[in-house]
Protein backbone atom coordinates (compact mmCIF):
# COMPACT_ATOMS: atom_id res chain seq x y z
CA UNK A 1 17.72 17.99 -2.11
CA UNK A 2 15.52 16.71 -0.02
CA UNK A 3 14.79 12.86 0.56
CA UNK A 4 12.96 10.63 3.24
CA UNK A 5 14.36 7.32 1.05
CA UNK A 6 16.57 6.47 4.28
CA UNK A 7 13.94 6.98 6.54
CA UNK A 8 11.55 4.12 7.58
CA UNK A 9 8.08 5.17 7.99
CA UNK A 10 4.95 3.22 8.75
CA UNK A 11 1.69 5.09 7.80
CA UNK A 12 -2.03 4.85 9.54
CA UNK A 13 -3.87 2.78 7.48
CA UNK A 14 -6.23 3.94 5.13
CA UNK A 15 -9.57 3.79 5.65
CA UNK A 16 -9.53 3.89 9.23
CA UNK A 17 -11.84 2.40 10.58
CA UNK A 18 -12.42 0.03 7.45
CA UNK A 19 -15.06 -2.59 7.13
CA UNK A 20 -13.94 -5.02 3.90
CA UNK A 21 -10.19 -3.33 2.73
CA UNK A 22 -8.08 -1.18 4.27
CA UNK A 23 -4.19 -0.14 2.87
CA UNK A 24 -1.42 0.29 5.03
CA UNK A 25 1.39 2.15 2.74
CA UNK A 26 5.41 2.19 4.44
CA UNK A 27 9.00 3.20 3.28
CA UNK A 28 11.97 0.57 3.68
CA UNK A 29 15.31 1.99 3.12
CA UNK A 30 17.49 0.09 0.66
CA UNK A 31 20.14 -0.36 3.48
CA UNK A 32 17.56 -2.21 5.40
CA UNK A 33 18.38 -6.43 5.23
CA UNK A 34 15.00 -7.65 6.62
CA UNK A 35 11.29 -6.04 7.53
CA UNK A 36 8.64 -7.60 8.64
CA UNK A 37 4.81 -6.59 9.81
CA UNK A 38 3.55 -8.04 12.38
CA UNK A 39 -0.42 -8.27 13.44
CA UNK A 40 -1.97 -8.35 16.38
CA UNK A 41 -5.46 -9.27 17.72
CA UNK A 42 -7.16 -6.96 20.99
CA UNK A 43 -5.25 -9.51 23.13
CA UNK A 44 -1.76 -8.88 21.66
CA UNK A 45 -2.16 -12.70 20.52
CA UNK A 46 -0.12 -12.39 16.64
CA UNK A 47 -2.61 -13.53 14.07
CA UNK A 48 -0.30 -13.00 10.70
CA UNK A 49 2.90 -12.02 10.06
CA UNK A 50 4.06 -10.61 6.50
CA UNK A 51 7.40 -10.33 5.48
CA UNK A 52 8.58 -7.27 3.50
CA UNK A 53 10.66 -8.12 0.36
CA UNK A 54 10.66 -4.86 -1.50
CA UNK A 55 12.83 -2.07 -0.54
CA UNK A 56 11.59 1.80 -0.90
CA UNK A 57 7.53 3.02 -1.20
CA UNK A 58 5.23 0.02 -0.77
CA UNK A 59 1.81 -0.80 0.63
CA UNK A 60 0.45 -3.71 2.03
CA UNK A 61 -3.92 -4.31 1.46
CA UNK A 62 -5.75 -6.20 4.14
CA UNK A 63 -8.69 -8.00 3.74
CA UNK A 64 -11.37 -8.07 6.02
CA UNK A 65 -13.00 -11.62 4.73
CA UNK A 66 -11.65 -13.49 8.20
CA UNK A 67 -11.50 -10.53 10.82
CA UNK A 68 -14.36 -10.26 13.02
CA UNK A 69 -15.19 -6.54 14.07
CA UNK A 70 -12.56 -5.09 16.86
CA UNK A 71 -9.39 -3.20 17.20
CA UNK A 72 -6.12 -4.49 16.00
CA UNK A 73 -2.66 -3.51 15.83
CA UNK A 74 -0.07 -3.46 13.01
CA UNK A 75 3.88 -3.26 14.11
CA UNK A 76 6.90 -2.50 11.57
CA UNK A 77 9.71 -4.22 12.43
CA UNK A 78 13.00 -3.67 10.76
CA UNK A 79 16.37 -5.62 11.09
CA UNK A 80 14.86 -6.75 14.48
CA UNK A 81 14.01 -3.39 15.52
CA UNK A 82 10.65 -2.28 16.62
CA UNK A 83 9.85 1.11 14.46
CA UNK A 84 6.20 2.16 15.00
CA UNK A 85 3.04 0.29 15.78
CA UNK A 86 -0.37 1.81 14.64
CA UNK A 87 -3.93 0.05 15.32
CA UNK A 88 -7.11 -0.51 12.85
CA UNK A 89 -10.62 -1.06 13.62
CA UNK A 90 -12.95 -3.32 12.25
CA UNK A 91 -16.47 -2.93 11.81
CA UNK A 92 -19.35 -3.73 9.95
């Protein structure tokens, strides 16, 4: 039987680039103890940081209301390891 439940995955977000919404969808396995994503502005200066809670298939929406246009970056970080980092773009 195949599974990926173990396996922690960080998706592109979705739409990419996005202008008001955008959806960033992950896996955290349930032996995971913390998970956290971490954002980043063109300057690698962190602008938010979300902790994960909720083990398995979730997804995270971000709201463009107080980004101006640009490139940003999105990093998964899980039990203090770094496991992928993706970037979004911003535009009108």
């Amino acid at each position: 039987e195949l599974s990926d439940a173990n396996i922690v995955v960080l998706n592109q977000n979705q739409p990419n680039p996005f202008a008001e919404q955008t959806t960033i969808t992950y896996n955290i396995p349930q032996s995971a103890i913390a998970a956290q994503l971490l954002f980043y502005d063109v300057n690698g200066k962190q602008i938010q940081n979300v902790n994960i809670t909720t083990k398995g298939k979730g997804q995270l929406n971000v709201y463009a209301n107080d980004l101006t246009n640009g490139v940003y970056s999105y990093t998964l970080i899980v039990d203090g390891k770094i496991i992928d980092t993706k970037k979004m773009v911003k535009q009108q």
